[in-house]
PDB file of N, CA and C in Angstrom:
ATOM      1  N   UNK A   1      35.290  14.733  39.226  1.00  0.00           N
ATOM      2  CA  UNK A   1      35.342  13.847  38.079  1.00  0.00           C
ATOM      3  C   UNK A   1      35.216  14.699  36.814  1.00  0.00           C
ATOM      4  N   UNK A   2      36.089  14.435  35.814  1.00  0.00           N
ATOM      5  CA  UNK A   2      36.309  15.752  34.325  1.00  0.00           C
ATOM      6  C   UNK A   2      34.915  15.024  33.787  1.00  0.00           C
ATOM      7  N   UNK A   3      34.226  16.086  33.052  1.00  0.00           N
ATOM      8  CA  UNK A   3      32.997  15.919  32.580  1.00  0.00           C
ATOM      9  C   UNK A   3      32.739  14.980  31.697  1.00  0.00           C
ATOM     10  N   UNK A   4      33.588  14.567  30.715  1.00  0.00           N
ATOM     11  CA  UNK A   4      33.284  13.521  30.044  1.00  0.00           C
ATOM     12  C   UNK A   4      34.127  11.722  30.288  1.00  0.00           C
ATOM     13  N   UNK A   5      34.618  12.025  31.514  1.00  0.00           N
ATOM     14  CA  UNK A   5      34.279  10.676  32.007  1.00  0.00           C
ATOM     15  C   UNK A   5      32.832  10.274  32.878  1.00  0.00           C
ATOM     16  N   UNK A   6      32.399  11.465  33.696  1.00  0.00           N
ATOM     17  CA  UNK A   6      31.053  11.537  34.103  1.00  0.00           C
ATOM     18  C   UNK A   6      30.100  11.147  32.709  1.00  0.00           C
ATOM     19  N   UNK A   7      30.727  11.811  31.785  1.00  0.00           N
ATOM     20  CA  UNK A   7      29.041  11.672  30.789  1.00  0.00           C
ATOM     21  C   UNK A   7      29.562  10.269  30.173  1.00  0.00           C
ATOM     22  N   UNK A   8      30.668   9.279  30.354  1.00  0.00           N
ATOM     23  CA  UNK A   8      30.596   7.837  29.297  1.00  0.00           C
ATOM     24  C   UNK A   8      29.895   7.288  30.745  1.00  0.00           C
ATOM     25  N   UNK A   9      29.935   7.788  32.092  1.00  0.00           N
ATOM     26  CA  UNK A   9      29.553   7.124  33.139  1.00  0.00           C
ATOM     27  C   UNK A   9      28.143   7.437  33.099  1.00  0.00           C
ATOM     28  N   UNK A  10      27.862   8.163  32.716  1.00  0.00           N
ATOM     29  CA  UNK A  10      26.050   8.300  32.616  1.00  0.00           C
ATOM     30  C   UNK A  10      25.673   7.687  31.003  1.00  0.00           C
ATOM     31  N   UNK A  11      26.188   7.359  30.404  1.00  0.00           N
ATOM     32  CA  UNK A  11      25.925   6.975  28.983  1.00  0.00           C
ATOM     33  C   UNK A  11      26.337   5.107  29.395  1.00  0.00           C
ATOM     34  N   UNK A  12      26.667   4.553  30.020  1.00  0.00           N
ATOM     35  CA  UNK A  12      26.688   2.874  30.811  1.00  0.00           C
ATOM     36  C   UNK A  12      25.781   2.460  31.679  1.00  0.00           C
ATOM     37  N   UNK A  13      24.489   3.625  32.015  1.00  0.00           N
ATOM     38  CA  UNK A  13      23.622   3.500  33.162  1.00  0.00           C
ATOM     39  C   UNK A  13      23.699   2.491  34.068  1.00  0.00           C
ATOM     40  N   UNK A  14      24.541   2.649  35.300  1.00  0.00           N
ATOM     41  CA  UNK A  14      25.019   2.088  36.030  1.00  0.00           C
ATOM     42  C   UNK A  14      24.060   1.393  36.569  1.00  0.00           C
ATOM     43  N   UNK A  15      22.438   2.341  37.169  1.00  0.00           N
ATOM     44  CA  UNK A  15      21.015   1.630  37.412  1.00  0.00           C
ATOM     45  C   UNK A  15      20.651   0.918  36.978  1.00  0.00           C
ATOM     46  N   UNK A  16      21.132   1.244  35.074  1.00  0.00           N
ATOM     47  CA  UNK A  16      20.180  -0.352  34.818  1.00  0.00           C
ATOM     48  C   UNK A  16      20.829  -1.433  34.370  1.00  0.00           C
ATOM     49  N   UNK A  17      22.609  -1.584  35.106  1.00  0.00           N
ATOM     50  CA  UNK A  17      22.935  -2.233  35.155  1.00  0.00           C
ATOM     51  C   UNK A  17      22.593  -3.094  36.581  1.00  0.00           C
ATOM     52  N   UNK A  18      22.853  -2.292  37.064  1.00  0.00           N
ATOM     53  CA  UNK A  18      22.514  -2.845  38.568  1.00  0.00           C
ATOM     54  C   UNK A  18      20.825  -3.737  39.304  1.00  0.00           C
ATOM     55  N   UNK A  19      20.024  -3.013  38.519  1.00  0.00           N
ATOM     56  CA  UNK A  19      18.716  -4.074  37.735  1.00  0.00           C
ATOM     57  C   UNK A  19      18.745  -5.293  37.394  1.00  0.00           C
ATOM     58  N   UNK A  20      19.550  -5.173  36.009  1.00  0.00           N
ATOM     59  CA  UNK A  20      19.417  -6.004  35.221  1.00  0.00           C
ATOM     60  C   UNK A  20      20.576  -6.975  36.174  1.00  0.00           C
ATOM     61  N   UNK A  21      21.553  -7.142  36.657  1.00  0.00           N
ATOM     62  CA  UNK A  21      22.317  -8.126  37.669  1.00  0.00           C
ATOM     63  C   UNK A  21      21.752  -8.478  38.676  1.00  0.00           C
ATOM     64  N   UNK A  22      21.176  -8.024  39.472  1.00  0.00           N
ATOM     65  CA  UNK A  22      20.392  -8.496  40.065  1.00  0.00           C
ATOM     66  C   UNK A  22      18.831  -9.549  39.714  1.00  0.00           C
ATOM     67  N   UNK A  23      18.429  -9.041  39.259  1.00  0.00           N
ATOM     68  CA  UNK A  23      17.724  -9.959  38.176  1.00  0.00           C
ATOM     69  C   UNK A  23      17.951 -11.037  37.864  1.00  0.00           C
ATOM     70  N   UNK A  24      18.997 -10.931  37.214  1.00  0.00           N
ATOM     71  CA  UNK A  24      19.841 -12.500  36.605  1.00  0.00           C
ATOM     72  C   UNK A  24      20.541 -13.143  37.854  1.00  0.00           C
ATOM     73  N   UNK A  25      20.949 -12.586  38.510  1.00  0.00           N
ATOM     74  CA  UNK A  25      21.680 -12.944  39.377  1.00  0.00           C
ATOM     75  C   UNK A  25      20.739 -13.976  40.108  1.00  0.00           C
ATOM     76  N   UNK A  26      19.412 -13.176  40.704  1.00  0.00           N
ATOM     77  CA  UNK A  26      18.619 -13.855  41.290  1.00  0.00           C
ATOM     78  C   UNK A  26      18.243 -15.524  40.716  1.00  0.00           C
ATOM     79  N   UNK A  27      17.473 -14.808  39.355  1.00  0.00           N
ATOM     80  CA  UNK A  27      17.342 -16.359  38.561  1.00  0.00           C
ATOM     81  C   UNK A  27      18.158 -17.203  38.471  1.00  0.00           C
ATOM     82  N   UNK A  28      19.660 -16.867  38.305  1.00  0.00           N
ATOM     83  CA  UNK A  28      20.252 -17.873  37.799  1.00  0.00           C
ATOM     84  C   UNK A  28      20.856 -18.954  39.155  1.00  0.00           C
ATOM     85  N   UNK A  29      21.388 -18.280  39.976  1.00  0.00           N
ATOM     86  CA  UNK A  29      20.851 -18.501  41.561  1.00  0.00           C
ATOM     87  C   UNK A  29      19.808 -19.879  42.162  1.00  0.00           C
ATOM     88  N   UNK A  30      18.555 -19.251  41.626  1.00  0.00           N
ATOM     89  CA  UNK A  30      17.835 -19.984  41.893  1.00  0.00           C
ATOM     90  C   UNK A  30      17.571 -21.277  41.186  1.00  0.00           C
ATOM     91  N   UNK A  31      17.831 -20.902  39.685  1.00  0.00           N
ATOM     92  CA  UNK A  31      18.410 -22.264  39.075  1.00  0.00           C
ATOM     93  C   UNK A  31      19.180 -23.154  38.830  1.00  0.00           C
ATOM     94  N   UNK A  32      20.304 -22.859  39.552  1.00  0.00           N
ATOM     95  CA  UNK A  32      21.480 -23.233  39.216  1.00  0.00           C
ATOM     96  C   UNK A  32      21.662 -24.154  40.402  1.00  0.00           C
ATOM     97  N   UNK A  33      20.646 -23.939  41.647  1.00  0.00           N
ATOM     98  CA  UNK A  33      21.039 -24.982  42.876  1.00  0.00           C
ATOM     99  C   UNK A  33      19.792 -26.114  42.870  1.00  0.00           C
ATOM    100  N   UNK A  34      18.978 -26.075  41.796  1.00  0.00           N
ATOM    101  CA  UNK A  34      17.830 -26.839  41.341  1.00  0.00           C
ATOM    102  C   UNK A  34      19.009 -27.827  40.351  1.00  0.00           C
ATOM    103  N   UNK A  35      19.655 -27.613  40.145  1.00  0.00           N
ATOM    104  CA  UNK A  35      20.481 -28.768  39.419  1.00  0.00           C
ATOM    105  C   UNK A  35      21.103 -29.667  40.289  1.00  0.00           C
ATOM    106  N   UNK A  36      22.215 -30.447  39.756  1.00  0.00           N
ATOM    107  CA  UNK A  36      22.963 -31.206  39.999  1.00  0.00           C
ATOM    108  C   UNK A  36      24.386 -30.420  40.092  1.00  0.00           C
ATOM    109  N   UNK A  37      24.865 -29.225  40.145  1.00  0.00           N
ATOM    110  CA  UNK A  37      25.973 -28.566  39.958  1.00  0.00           C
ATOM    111  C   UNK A  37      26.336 -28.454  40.847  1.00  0.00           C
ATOM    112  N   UNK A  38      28.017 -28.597  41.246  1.00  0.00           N
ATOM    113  CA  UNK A  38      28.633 -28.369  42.210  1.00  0.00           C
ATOM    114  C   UNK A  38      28.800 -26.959  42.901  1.00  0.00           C
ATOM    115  N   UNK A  39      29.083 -26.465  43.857  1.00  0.00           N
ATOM    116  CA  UNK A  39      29.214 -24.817  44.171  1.00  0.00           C
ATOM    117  C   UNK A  39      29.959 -24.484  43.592  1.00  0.00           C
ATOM    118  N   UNK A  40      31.252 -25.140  42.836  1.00  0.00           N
ATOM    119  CA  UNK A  40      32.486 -24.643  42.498  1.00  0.00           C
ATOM    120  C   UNK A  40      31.677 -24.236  40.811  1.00  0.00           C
ATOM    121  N   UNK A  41      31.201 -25.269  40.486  1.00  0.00           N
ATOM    122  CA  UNK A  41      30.471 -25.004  39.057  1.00  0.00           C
ATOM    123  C   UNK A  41      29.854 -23.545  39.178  1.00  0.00           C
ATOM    124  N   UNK A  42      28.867 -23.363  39.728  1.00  0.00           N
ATOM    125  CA  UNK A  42      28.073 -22.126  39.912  1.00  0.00           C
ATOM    126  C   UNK A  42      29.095 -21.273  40.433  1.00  0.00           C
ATOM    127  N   UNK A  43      29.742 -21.337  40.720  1.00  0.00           N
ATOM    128  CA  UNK A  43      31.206 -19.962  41.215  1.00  0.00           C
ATOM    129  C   UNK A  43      31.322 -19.474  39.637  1.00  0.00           C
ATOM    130  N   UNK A  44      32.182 -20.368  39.542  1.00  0.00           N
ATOM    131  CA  UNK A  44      32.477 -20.030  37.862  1.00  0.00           C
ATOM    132  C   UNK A  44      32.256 -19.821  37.025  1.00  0.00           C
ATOM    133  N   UNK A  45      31.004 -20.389  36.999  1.00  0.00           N
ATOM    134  CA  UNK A  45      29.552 -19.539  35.884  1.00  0.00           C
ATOM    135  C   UNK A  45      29.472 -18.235  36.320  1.00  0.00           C
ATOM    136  N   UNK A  46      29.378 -17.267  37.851  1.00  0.00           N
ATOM    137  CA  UNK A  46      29.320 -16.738  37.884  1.00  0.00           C
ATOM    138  C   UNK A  46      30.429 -15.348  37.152  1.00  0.00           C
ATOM    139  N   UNK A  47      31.661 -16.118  38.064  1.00  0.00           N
ATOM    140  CA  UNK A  47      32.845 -15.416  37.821  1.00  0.00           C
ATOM    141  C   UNK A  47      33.340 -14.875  36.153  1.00  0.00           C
ATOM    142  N   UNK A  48      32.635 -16.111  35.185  1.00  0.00           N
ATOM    143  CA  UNK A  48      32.625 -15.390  33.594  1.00  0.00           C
ATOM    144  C   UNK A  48      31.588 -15.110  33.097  1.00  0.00           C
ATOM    145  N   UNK A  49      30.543 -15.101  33.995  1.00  0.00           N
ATOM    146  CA  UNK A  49      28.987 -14.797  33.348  1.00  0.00           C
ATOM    147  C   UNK A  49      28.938 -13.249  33.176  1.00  0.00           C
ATOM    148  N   UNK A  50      29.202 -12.943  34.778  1.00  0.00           N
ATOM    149  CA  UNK A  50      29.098 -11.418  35.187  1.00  0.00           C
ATOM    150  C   UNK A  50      29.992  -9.978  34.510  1.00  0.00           C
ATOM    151  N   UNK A  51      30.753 -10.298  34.427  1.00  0.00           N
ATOM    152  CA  UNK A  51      31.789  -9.451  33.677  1.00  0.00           C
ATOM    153  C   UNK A  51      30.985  -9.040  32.093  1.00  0.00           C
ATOM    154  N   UNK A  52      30.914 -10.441  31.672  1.00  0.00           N
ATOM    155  CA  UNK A  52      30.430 -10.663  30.114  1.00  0.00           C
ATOM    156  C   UNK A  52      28.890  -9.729  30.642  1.00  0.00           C
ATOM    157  N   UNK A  53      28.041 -10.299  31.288  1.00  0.00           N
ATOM    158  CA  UNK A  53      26.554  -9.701  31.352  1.00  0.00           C
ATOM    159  C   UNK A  53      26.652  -7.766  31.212  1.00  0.00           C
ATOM    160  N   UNK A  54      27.686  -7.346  32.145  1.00  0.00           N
ATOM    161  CA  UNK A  54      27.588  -6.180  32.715  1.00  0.00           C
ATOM    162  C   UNK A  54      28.349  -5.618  31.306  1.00  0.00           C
ATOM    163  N   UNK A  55      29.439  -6.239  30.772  1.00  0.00           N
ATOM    164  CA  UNK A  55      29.812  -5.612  29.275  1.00  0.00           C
ATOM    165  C   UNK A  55      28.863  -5.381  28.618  1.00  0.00           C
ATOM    166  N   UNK A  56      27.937  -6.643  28.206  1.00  0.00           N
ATOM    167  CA  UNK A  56      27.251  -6.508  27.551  1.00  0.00           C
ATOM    168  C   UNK A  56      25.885  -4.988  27.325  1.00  0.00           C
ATOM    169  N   UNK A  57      25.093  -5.297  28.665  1.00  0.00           N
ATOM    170  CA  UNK A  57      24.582  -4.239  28.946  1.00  0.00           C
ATOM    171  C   UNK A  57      25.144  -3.094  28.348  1.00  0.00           C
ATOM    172  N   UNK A  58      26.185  -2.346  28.810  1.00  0.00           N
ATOM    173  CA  UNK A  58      26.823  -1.709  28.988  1.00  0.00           C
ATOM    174  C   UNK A  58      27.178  -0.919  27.134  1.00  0.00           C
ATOM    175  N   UNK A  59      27.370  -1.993  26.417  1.00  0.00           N
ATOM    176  CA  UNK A  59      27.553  -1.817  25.164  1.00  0.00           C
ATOM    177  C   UNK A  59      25.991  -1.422  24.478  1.00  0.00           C
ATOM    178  N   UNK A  60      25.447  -1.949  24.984  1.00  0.00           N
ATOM    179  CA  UNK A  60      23.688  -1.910  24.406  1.00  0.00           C
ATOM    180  C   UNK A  60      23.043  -0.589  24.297  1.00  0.00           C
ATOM    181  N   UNK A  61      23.356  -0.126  25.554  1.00  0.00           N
ATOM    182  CA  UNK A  61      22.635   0.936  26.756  1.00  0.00           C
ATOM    183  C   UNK A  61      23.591   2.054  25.875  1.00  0.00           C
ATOM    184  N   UNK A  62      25.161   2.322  25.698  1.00  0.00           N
ATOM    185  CA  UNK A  62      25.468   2.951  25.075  1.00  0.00           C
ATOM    186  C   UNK A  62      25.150   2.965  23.540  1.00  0.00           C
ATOM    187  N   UNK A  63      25.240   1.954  22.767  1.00  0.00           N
ATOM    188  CA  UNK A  63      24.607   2.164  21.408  1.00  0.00           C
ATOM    189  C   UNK A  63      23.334   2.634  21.377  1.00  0.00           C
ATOM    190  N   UNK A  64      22.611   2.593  22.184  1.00  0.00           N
ATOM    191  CA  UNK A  64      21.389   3.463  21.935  1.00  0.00           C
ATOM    192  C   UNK A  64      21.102   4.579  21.862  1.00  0.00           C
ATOM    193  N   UNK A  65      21.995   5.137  22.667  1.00  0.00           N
ATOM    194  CA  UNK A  65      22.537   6.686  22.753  1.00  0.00           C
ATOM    195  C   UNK A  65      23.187   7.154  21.397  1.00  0.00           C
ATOM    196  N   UNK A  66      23.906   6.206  20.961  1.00  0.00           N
ATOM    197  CA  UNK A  66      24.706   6.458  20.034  1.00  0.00           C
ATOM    198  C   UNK A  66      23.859   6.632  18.722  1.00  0.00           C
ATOM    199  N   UNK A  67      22.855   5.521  18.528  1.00  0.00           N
ATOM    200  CA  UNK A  67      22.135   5.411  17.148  1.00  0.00           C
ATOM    201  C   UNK A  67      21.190   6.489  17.380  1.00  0.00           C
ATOM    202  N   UNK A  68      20.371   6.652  18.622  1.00  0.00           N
ATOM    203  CA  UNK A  68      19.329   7.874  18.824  1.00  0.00           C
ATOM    204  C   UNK A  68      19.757   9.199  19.036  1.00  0.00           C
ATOM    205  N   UNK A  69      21.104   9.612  18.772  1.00  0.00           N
ATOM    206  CA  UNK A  69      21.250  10.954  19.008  1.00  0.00           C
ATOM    207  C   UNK A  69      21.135  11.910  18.291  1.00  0.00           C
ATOM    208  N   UNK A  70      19.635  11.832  16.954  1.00  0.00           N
ATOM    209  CA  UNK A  70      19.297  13.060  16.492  1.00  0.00           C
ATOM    210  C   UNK A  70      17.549  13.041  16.843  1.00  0.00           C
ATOM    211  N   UNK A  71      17.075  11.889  17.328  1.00  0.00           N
ATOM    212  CA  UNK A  71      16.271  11.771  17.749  1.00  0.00           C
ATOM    213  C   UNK A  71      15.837  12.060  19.129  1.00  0.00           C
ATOM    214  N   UNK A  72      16.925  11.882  20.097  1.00  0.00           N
ATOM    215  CA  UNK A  72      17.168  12.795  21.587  1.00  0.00           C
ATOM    216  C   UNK A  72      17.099  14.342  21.450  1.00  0.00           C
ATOM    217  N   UNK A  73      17.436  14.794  20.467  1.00  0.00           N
ATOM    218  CA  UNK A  73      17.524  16.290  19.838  1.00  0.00           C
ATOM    219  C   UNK A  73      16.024  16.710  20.476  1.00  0.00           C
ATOM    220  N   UNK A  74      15.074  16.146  19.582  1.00  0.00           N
ATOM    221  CA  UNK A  74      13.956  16.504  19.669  1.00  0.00           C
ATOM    222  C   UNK A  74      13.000  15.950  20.732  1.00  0.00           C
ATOM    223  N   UNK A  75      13.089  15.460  21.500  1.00  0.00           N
ATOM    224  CA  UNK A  75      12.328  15.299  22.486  1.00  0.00           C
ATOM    225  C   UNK A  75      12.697  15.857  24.356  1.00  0.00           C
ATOM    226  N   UNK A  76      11.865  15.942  24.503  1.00  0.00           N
ATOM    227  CA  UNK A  76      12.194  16.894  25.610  1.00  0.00           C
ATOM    228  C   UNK A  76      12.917  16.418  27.170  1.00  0.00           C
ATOM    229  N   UNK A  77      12.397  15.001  27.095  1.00  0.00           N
ATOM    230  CA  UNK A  77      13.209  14.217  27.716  1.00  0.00           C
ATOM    231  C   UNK A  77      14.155  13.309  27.904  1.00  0.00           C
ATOM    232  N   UNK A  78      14.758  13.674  27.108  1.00  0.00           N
ATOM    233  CA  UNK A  78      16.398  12.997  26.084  1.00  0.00           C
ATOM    234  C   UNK A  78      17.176  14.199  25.837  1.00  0.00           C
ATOM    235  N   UNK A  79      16.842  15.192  26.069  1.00  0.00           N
ATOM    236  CA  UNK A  79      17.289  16.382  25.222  1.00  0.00           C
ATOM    237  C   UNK A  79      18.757  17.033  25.941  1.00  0.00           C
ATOM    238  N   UNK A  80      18.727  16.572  27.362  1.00  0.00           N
ATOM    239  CA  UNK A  80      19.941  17.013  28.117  1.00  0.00           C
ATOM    240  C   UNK A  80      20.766  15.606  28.028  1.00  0.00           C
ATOM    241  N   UNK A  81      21.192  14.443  27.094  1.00  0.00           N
ATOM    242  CA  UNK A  81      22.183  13.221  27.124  1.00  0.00           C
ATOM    243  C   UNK A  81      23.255  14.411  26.612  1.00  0.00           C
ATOM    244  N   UNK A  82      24.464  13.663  26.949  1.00  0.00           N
ATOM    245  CA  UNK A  82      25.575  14.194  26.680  1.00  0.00           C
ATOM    246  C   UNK A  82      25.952  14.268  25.363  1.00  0.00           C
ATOM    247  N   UNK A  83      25.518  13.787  24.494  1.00  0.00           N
ATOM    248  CA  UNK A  83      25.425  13.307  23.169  1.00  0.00           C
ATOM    249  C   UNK A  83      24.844  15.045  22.689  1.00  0.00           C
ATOM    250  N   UNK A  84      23.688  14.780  22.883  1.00  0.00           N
ATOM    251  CA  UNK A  84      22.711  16.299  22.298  1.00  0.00           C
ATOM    252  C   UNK A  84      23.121  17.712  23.047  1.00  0.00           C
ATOM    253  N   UNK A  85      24.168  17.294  24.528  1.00  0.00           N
ATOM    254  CA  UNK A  85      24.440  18.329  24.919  1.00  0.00           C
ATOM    255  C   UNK A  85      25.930  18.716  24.199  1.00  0.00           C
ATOM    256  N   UNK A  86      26.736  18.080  23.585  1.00  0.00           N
ATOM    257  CA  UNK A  86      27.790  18.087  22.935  1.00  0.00           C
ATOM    258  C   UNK A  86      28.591  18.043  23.912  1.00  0.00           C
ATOM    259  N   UNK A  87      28.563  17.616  24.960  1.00  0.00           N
ATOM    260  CA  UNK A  87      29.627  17.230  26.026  1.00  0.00           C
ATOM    261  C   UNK A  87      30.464  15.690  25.269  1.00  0.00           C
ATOM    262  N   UNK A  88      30.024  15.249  24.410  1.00  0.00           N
ATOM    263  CA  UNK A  88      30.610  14.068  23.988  1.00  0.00           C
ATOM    264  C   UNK A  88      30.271  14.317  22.492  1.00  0.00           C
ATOM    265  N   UNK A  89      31.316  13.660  21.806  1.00  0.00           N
ATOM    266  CA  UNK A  89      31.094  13.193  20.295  1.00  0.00           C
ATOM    267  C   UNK A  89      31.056  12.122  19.977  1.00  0.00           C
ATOM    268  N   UNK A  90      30.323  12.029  18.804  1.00  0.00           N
ATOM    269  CA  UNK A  90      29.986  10.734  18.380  1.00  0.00           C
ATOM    270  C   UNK A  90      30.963   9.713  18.268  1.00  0.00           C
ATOM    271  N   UNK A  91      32.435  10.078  17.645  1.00  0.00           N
ATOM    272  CA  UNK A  91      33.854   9.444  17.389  1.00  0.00           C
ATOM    273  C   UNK A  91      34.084   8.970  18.797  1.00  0.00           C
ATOM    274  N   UNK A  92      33.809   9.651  20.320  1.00  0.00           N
ATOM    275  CA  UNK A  92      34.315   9.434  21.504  1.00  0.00           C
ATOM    276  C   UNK A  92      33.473   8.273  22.119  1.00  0.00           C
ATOM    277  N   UNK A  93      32.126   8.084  21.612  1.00  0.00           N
ATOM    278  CA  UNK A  93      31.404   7.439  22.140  1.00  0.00           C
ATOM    279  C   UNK A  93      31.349   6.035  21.536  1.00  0.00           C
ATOM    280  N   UNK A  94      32.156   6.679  19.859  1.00  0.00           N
ATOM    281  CA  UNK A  94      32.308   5.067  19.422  1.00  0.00           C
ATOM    282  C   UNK A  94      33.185   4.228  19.635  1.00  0.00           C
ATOM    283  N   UNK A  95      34.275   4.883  19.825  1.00  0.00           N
ATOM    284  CA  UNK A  95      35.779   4.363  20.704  1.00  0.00           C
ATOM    285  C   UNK A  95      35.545   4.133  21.741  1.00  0.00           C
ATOM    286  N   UNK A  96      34.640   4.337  22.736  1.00  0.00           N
ATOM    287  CA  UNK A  96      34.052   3.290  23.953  1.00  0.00           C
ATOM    288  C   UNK A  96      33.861   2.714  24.040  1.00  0.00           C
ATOM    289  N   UNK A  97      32.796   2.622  23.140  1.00  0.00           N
ATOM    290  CA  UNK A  97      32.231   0.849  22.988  1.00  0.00           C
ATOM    291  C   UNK A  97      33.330   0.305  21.926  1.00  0.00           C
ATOM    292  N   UNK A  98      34.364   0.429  21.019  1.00  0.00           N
ATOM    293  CA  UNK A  98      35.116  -0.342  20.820  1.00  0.00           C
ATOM    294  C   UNK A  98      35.735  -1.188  21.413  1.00  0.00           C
ATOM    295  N   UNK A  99      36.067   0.091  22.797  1.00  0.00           N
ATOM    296  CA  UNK A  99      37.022  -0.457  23.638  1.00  0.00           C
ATOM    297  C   UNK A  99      36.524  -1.361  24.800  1.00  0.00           C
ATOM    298  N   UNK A 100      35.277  -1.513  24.705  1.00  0.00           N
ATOM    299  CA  UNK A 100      34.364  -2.325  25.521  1.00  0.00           C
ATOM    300  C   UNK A 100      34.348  -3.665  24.851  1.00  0.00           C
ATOM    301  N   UNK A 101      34.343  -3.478  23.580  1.00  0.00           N
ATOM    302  CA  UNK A 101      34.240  -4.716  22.609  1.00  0.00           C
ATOM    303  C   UNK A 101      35.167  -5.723  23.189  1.00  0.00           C
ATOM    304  N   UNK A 102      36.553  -5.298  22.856  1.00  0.00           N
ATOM    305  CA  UNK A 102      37.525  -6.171  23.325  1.00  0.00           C
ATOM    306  C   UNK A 102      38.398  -5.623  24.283  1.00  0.00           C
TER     307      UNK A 102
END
């Protein structure tokens, strides 16, 4: 894998996407058959929830990287992101999440 698709793939933290879906997943799951909703209803909540959830994340988790990367500089455990390692630029990382946008 060329290095800076690895580093937008470590800059989307796949873990704490995979957390955070599960999570929701669980709850919503569990609430969603406490209703009155059909299975087909809860399909479909799922089917446009999930996409949107995992974008979302995804955009978050990278802007943080993005706004903290002179502050990753200096600390010792931030200090190897791809950002502070110059494996990525700032212009590359913002055209990601653009392109995540829409």
């Amino acid at each position: 894998m060329p290095a800076k698709l690895k580093a937008l793939l470590y800059l989307s933290r796949p873990k704490v996407i995979a957390w955070v879906l599960t999570i929701w997943l669980t709850y919503y799951t569990m609430s969603a058959f406490n209703t009155n909703q059909s299975i087909y209803d809860v399909l479909l909540n799922l089917i446009f929830s999930v996409p949107i959830l995992i974008l979302g994340c995804m955009k978050a988790l990278i802007l943080n990287n993005y706004l903290e990367a002179n502050i990753d500089r200096l600390m010792l455990r931030t200090s190897n992101r791809p950002l502070v390692k110059g494996i990525l630029k700032l212009g590359e990382v913002r055209t990601y999440v653009m392109l995540l946008v829409f």
